[in-house]
N, C-alpha and C. Protein backbone atom coordinates (compact mmCIF):
# COMPACT_ATOMS: atom_id res chain seq x y z
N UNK A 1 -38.94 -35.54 21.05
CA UNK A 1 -38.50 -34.76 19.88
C UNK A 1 -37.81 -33.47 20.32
N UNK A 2 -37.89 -32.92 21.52
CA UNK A 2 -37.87 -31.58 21.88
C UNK A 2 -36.27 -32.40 22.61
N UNK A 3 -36.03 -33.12 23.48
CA UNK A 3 -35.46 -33.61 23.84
C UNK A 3 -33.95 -33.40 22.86
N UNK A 4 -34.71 -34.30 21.19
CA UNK A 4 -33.30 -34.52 20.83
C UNK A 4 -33.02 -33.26 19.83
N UNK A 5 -33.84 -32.53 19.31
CA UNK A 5 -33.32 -31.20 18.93
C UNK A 5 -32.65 -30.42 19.95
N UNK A 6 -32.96 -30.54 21.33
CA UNK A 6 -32.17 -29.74 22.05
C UNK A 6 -31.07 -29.92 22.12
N UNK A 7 -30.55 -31.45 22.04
CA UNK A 7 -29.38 -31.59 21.91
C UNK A 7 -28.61 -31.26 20.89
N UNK A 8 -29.21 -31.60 19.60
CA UNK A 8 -28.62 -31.14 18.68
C UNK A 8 -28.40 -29.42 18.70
N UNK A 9 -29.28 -29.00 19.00
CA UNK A 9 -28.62 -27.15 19.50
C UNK A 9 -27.45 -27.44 20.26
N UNK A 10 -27.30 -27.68 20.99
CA UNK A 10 -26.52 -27.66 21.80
C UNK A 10 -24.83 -28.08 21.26
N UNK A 11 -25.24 -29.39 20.24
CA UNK A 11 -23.54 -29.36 19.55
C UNK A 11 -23.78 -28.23 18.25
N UNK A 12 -24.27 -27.76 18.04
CA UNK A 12 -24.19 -26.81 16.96
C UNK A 12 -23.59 -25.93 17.64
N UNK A 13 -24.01 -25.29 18.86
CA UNK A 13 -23.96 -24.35 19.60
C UNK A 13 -22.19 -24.09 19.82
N UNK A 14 -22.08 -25.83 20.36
CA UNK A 14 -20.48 -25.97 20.66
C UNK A 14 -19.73 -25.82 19.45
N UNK A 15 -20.03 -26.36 18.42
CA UNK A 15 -19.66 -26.18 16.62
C UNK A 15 -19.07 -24.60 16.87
N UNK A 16 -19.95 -23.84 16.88
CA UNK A 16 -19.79 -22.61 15.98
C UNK A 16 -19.19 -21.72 17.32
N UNK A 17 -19.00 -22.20 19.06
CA UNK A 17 -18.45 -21.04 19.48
C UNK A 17 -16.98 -21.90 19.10
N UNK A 18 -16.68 -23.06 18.90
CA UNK A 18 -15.13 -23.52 18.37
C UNK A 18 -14.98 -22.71 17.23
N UNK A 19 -16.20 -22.58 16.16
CA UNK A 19 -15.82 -21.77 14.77
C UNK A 19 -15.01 -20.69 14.95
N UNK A 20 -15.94 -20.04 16.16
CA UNK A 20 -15.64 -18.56 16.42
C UNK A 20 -14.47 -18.35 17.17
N UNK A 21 -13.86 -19.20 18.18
CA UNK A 21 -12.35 -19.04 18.61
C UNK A 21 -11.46 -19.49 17.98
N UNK A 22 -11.35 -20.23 17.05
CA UNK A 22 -10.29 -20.17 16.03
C UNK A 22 -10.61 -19.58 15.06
N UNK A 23 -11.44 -18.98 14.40
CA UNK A 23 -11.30 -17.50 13.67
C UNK A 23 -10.60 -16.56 14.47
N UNK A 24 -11.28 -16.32 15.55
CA UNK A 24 -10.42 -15.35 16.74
C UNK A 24 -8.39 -15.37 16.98
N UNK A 25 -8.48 -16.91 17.08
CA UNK A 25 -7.36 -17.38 16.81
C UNK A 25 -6.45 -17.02 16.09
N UNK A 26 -6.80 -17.24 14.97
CA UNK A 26 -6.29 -16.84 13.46
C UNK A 26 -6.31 -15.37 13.23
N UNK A 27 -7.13 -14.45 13.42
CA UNK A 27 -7.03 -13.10 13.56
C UNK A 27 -5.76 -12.24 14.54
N UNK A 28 -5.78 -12.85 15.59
CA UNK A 28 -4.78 -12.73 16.61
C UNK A 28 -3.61 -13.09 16.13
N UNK A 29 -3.12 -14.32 15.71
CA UNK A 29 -2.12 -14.26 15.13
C UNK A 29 -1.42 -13.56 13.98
N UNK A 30 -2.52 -13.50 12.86
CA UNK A 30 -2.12 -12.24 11.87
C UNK A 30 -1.91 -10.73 12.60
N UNK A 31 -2.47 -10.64 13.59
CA UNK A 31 -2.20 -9.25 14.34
C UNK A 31 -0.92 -8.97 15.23
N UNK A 32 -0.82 -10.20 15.91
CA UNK A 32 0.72 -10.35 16.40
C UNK A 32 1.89 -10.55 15.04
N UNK A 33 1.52 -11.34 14.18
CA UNK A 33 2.74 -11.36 13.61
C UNK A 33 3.21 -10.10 12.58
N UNK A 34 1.68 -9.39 12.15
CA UNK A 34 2.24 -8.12 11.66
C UNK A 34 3.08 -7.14 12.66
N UNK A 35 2.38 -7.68 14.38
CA UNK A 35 3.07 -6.54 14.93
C UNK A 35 4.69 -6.32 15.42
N UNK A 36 4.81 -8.27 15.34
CA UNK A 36 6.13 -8.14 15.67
C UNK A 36 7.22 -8.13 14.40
N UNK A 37 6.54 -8.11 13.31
CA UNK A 37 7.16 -8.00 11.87
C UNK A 37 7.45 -6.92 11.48
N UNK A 38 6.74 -5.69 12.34
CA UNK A 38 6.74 -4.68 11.73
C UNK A 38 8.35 -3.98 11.78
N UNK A 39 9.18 -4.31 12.53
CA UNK A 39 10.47 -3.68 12.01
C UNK A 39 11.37 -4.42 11.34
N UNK A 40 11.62 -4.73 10.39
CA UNK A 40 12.51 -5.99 10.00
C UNK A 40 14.19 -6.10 10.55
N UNK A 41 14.08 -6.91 10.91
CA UNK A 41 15.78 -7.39 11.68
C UNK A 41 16.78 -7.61 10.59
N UNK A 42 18.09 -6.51 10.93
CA UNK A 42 18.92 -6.26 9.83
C UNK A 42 20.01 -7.46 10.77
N UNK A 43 19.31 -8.66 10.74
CA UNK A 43 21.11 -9.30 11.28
C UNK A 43 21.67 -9.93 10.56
N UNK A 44 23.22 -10.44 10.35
CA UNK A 44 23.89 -11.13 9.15
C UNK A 44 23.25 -11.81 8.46
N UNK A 45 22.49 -12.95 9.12
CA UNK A 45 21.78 -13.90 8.84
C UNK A 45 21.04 -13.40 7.70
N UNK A 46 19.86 -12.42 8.29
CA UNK A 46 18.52 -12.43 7.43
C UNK A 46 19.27 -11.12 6.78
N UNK A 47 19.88 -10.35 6.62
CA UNK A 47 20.90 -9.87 5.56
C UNK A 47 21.53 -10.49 4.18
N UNK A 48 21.84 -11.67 4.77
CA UNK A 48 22.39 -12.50 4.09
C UNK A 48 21.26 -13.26 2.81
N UNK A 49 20.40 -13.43 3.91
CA UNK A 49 18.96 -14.07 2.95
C UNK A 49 18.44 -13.57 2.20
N UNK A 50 18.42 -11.92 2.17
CA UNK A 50 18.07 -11.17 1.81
C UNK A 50 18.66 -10.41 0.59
N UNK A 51 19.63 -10.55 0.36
CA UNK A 51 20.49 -10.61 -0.75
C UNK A 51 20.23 -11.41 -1.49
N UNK A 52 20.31 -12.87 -1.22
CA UNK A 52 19.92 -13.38 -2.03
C UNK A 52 18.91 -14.02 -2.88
N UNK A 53 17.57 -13.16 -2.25
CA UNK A 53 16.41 -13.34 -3.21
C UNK A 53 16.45 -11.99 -3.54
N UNK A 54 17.31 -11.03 -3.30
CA UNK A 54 17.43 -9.68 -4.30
C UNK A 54 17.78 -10.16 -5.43
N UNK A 55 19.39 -10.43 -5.32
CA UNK A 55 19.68 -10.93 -6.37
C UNK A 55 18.72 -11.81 -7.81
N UNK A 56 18.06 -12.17 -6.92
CA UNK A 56 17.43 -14.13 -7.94
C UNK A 56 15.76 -12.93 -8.37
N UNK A 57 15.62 -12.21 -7.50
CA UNK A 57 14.72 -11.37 -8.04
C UNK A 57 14.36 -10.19 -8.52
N UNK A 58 14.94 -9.12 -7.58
CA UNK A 58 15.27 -7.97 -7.88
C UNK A 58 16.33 -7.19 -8.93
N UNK A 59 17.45 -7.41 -8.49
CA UNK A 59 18.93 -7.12 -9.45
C UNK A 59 18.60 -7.16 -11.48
N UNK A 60 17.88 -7.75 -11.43
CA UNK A 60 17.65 -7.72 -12.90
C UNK A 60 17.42 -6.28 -13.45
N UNK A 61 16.14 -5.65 -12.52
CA UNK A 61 15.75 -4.43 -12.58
C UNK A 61 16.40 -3.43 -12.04
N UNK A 62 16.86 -3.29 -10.60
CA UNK A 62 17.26 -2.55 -9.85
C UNK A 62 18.78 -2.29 -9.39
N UNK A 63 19.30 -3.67 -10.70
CA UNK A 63 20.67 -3.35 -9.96
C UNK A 63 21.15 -4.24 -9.44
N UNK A 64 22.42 -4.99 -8.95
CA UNK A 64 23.08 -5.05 -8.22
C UNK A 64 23.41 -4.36 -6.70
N UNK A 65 23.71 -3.25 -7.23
CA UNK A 65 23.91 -2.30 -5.64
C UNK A 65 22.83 -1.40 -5.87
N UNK A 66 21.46 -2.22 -5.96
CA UNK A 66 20.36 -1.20 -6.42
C UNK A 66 19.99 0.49 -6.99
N UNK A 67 20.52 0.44 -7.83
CA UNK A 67 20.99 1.62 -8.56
C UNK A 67 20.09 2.06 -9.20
N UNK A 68 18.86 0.96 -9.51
CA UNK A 68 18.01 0.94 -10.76
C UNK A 68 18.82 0.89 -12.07
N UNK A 69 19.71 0.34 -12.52
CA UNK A 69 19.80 0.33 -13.30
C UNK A 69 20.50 -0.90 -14.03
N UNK A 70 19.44 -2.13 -13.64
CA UNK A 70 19.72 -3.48 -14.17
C UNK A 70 19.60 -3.90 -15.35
N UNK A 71 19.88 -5.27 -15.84
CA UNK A 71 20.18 -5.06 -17.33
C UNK A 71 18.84 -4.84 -18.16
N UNK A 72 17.60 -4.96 -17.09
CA UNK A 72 16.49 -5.08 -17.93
C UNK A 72 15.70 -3.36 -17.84
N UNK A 73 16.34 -2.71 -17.32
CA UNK A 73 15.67 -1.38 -16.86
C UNK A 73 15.78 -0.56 -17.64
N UNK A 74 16.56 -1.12 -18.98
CA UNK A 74 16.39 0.23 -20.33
C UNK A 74 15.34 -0.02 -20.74
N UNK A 75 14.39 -1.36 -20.51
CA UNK A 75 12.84 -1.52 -21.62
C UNK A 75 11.95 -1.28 -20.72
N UNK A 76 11.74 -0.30 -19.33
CA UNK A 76 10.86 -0.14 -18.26
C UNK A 76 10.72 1.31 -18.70
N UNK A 77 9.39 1.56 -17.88
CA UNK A 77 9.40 2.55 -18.07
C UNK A 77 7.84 2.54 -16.71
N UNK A 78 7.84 3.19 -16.09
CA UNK A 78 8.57 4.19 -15.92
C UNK A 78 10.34 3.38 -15.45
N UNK A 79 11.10 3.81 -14.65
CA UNK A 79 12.29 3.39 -14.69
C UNK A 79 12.25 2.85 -13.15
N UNK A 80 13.17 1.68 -12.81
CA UNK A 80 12.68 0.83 -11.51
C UNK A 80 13.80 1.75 -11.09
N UNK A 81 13.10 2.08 -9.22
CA UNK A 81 13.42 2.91 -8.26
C UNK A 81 15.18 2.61 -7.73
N UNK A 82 15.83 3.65 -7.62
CA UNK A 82 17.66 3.69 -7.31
C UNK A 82 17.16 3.64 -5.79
N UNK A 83 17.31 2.41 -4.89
CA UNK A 83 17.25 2.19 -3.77
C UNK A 83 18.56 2.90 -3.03
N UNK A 84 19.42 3.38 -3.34
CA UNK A 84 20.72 3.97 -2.96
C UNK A 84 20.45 5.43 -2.57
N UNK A 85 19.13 5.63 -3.15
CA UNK A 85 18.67 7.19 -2.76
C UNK A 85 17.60 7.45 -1.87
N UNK A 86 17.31 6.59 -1.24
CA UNK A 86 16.51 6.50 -0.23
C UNK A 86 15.42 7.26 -0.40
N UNK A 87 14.79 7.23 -1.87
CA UNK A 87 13.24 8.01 -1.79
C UNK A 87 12.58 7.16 -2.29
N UNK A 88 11.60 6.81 -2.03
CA UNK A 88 10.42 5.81 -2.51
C UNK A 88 8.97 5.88 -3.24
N UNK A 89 8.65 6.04 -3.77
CA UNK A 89 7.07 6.66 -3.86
C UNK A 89 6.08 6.43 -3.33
N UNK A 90 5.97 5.22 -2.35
CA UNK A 90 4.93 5.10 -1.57
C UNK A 90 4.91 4.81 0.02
N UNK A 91 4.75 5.88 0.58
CA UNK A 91 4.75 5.91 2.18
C UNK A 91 4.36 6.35 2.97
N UNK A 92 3.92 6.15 3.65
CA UNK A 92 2.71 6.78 4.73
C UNK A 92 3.23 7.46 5.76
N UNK A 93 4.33 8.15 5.85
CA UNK A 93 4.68 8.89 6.30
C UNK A 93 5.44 10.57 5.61
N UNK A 94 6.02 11.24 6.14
CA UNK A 94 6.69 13.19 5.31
C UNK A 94 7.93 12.67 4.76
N UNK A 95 8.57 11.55 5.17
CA UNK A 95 10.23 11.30 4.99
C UNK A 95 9.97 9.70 4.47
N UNK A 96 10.65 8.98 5.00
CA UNK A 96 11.14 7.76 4.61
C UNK A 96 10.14 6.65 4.61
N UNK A 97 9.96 5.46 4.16
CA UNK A 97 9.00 4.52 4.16
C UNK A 97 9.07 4.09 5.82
N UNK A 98 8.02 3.37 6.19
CA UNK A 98 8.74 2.89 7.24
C UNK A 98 8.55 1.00 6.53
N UNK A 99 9.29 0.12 7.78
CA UNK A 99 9.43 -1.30 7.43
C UNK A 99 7.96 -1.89 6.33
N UNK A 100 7.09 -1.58 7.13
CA UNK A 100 5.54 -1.78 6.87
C UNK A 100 5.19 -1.52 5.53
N UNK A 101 5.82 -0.04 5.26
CA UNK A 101 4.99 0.22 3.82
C UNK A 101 6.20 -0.69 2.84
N UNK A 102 7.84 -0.57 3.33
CA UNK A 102 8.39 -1.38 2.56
C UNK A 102 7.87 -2.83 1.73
N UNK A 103 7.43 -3.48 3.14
CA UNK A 103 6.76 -4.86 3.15
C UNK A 103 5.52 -4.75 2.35
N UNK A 104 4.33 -3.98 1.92
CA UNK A 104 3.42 -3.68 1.74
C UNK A 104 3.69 -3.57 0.25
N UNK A 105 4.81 -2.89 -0.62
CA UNK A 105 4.79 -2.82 -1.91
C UNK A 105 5.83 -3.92 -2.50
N UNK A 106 6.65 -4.55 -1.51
CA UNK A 106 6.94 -6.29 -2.05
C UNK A 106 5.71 -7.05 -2.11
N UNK A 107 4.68 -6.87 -1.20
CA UNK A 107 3.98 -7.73 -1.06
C UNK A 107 2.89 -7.39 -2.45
N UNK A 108 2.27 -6.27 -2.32
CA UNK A 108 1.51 -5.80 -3.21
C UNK A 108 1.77 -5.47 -4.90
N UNK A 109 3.17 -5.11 -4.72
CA UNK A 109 3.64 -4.66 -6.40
C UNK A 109 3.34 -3.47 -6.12
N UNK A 110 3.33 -3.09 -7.18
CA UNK A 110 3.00 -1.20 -7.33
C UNK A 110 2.10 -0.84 -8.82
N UNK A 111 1.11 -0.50 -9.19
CA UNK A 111 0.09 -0.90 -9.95
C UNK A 111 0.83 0.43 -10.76
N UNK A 112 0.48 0.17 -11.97
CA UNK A 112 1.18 0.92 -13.13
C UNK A 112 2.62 0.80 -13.46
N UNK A 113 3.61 0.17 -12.76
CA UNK A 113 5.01 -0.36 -12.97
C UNK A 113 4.91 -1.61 -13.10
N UNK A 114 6.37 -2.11 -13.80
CA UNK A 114 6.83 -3.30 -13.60
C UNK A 114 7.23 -4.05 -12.29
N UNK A 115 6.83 -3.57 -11.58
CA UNK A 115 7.09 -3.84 -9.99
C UNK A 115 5.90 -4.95 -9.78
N UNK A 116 6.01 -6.02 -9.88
CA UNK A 116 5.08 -7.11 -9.57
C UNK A 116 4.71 -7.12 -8.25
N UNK A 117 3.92 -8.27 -7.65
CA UNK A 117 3.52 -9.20 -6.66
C UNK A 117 4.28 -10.09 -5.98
N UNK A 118 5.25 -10.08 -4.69
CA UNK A 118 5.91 -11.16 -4.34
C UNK A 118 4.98 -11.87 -3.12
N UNK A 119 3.65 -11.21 -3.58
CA UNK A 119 3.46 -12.28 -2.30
C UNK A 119 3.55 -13.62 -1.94
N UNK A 120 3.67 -14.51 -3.48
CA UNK A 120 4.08 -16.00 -2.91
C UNK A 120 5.24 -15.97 -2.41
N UNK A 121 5.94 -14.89 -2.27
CA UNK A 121 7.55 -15.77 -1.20
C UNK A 121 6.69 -15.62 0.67
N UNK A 122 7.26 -16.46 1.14
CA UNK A 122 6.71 -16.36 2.69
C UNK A 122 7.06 -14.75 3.20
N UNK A 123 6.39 -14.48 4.15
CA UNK A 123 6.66 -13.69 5.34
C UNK A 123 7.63 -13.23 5.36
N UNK A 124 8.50 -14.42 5.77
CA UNK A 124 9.83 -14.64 6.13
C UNK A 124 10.88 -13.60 5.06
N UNK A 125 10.83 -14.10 4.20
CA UNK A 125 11.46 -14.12 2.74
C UNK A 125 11.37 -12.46 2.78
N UNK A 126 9.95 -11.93 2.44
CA UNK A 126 9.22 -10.86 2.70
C UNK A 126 9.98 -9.39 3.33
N UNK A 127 10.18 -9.96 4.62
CA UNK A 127 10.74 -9.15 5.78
C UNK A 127 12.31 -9.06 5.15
N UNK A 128 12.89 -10.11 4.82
CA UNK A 128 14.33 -10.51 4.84
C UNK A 128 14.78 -9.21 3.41
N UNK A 129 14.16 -8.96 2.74
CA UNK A 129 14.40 -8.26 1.69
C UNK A 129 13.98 -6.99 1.68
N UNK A 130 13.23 -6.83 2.87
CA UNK A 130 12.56 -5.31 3.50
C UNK A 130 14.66 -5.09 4.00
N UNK A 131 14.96 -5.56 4.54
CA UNK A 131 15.98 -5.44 5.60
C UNK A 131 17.18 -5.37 4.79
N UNK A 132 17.38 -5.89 3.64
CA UNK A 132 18.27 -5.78 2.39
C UNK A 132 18.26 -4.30 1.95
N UNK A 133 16.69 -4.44 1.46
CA UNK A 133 16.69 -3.13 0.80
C UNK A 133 16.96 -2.09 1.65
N UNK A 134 17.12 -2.06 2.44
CA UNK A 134 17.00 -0.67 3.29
C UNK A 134 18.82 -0.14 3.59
N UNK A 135 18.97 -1.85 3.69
CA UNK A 135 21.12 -1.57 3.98
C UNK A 135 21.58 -1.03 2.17
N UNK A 136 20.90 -0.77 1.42
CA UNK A 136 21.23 -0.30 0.18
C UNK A 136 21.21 1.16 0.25
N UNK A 137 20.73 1.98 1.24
CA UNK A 137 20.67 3.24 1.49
C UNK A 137 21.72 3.58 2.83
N UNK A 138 22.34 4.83 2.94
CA UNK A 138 22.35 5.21 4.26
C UNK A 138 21.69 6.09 4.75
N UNK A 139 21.06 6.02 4.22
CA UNK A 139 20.07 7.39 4.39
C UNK A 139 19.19 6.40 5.90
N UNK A 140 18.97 5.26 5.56
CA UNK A 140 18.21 4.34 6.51
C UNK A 140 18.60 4.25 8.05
N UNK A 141 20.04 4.79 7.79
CA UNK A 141 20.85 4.41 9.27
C UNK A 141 20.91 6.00 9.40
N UNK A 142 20.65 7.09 8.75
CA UNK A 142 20.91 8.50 9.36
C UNK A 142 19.64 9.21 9.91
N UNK A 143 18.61 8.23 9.81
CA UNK A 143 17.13 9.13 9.91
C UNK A 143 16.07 7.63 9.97
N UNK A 144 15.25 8.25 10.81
CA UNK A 144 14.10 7.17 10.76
C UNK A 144 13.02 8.09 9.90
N UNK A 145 12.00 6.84 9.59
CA UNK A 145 11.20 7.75 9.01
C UNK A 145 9.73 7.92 9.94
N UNK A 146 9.68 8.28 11.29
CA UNK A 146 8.71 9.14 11.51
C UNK A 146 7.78 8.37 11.55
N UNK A 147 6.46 9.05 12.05
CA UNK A 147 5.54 8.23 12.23
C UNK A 147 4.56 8.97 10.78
N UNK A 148 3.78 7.47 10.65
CA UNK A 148 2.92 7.57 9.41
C UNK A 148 1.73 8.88 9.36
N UNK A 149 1.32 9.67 8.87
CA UNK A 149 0.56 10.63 8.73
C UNK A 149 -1.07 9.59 8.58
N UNK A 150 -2.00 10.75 9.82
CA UNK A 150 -2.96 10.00 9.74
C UNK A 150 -3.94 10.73 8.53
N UNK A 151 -5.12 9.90 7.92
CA UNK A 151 -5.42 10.78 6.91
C UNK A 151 -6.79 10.63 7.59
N UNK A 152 -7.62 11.88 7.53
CA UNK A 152 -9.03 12.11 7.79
C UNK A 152 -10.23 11.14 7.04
N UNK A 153 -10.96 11.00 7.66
CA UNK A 153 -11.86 10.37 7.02
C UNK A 153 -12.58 11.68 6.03
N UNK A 154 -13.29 11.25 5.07
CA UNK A 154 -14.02 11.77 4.05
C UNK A 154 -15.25 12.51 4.42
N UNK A 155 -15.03 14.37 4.52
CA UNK A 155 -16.12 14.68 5.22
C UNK A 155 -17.44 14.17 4.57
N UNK A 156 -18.71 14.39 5.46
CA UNK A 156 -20.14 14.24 4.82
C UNK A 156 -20.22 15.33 3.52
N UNK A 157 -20.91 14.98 2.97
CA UNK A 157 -21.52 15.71 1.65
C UNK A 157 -22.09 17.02 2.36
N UNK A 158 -22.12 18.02 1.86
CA UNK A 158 -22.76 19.54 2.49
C UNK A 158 -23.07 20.31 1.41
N UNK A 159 -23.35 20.94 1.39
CA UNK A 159 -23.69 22.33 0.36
C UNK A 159 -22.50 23.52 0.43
N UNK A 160 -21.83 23.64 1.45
CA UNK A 160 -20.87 24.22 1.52
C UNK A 160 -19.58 23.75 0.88
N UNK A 161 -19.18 22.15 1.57
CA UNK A 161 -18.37 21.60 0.48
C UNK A 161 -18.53 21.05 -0.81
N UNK A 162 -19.83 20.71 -1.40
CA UNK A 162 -20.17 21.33 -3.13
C UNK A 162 -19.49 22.53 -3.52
N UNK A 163 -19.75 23.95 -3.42
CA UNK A 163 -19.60 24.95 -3.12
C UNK A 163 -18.38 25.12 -3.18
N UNK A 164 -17.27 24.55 -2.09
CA UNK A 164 -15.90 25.01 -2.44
C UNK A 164 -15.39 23.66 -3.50
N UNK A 165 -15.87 22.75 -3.51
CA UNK A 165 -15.27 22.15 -4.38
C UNK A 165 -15.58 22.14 -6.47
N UNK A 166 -16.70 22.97 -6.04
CA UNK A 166 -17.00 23.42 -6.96
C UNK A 166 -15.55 24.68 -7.65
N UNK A 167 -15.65 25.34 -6.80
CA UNK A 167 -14.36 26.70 -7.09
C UNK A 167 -12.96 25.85 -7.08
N UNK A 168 -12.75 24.70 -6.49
CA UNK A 168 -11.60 24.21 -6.79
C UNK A 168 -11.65 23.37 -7.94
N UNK A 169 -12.66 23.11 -8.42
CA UNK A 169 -12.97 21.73 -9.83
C UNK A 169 -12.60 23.42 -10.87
N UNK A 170 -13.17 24.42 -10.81
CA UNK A 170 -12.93 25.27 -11.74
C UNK A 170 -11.59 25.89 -12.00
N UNK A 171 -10.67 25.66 -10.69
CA UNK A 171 -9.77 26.84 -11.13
C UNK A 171 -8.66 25.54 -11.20
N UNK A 172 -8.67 24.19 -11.25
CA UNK A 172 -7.81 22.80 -11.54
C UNK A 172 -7.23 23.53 -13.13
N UNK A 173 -7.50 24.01 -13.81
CA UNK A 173 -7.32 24.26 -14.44
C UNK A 173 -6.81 23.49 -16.12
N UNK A 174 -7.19 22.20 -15.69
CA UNK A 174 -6.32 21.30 -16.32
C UNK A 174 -7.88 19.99 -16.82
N UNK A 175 -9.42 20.72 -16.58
CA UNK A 175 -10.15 20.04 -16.54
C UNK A 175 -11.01 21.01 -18.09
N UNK A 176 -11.55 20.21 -19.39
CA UNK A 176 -12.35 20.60 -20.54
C UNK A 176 -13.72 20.12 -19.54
N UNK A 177 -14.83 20.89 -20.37
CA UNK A 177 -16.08 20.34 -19.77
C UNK A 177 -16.63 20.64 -21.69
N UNK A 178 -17.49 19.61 -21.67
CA UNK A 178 -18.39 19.94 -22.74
C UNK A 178 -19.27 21.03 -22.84
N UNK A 179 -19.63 21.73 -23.39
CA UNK A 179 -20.56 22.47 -23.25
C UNK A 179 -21.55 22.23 -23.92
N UNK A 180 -21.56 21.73 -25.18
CA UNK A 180 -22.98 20.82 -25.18
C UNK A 180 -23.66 19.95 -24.84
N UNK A 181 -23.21 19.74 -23.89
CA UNK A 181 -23.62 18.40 -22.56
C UNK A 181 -24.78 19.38 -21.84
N UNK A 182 -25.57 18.88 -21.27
CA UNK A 182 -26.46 20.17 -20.61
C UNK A 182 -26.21 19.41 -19.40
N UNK A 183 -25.57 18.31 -19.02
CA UNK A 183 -25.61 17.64 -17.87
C UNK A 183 -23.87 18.04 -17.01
N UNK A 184 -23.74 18.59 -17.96
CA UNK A 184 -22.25 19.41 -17.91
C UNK A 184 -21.11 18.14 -17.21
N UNK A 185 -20.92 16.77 -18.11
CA UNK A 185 -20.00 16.09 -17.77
C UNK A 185 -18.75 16.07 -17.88
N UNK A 186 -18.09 16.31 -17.35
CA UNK A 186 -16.29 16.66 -16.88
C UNK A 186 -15.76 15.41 -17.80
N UNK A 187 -14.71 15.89 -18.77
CA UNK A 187 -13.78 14.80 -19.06
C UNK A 187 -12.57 14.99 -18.97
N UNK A 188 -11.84 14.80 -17.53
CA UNK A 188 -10.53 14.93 -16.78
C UNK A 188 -9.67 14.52 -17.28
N UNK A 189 -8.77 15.41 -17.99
CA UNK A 189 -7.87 15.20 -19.10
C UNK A 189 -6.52 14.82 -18.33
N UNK A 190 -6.14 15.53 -17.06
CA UNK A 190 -5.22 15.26 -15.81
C UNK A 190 -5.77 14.73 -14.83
N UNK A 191 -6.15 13.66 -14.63
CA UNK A 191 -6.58 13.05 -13.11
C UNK A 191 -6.06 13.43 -11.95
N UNK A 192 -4.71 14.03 -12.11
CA UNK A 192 -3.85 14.41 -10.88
C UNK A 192 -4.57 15.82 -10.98
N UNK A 193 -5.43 16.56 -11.43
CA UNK A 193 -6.08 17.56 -11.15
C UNK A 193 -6.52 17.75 -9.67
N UNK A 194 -7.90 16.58 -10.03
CA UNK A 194 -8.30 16.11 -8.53
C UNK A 194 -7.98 16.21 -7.17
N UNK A 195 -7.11 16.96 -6.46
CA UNK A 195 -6.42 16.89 -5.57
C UNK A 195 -7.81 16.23 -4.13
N UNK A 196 -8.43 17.21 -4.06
CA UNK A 196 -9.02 17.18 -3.04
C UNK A 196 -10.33 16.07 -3.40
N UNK A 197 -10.10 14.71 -2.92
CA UNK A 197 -11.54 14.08 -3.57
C UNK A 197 -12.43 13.81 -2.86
N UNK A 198 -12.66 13.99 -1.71
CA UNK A 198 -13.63 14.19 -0.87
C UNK A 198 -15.00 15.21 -0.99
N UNK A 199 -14.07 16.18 -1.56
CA UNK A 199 -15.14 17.69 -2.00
C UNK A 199 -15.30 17.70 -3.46
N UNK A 200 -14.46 17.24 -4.29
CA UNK A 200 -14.66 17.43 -5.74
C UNK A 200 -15.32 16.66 -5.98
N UNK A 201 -15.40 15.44 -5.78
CA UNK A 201 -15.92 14.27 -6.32
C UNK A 201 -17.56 14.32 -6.03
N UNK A 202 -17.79 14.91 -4.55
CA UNK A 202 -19.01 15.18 -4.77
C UNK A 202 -19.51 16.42 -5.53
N UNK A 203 -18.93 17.04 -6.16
CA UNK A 203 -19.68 17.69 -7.27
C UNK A 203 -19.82 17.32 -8.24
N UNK A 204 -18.85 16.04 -8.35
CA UNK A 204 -18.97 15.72 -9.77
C UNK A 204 -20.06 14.65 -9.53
N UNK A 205 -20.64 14.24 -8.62
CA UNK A 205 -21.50 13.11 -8.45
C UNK A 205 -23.11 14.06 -8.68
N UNK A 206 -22.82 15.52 -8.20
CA UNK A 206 -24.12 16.24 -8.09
C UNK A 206 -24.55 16.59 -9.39
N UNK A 207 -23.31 16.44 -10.74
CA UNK A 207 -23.44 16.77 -11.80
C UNK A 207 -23.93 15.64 -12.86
């Protein structure tokens, strides 16, 4: 009996270190292919490709010569982004998007706009329209954009940062508090108040 459970450990054993190198596998490759994806290749070709799932997708909203101002962009609101001006709203860097965050809000959409989800087009597709969009600016060919700004992790909770975030929740200026609340609950009339949420938030958690 000891005999044949051992064996059976033994293909389990082999089972799950195969599990574990093709998970490994598969991890590695998503890591290589983001890494070699990360600049998108402006050549005729994928230029070319790239146009034309602008067109079949984009252009409605954004334009033709991405202008933002396609035939459907008078019923948007907020109003879809003039790619010709090379400013973006989301990027992890002081200046320009880089390829990555491009790829990142095709892929993702942009939550509160009409800016959907393309993640069912491939990779491929993906990149090819990172590389479009970008020949719609020259701003793209006069300046890189820098490396991404790293952001701190979230200090620990302290009494000190209560304390100052307390004096910054007060002077936001843009925040009502009940006063017949005795639990004194904040109803944040500007969310963009908030600046600092690491320190504010824990006061508002202490409250």
């Amino acid at each position: 009996m000891d005999a044949k459970w051992g064996a059976k450990g033994w293909i389990w054993r082999g089972i799950g270190t195969a599990m574990v190198l093709a998970l490994a596998g598969f991890a590695m490759h998503g890591i290589l292919s983001a890494t070699a994806g990360e600049k998108a290749q402006a050549t005729p070709e994928i230029l070319a490709e790239g146009k034309a799932l602008y067109e079949k997708k984009c252009a409605v909203c954004h334009g033709t010569d991405g202008r933002g101002d396609g035939s459907a962009a008078y019923l948007l609101y907020p109003k879809p982004r003039d790619f010709t001006s090379g400013r973006f709203k989301i990027h992890s860097t002081m200046t320009l998007p880089t390829d990555q965050d491009l790829f990142n809000s095709i892929t993702n959409g942009i939550a509160g706009t009409s800016m959907p989800s393309w993640a069912a087009l491939t990779e491929q597709d993906r990149w090819a329209m990172v590389a479009y969009v970008k020949s719609l600016s020259p701003v793209f060919q006069a300046q890189s954009p820098g490396e991404p700004v790293a952001i701190p992790k979230v200090p620990p909770r302290s009494p000190r940062l209560l304390a100052l975030g307390k004096k910054f929740y007060k002077e936001a200026g843009r925040v009502r508090l009940q006063p017949a609340n005795p639990t004194m609950q904040a109803i944040v009339v500007d969310p963009d108040a908030v600046q600092i949420q690491g320190v504010v938030v824990g006061v508002m958690r202490k409250y």
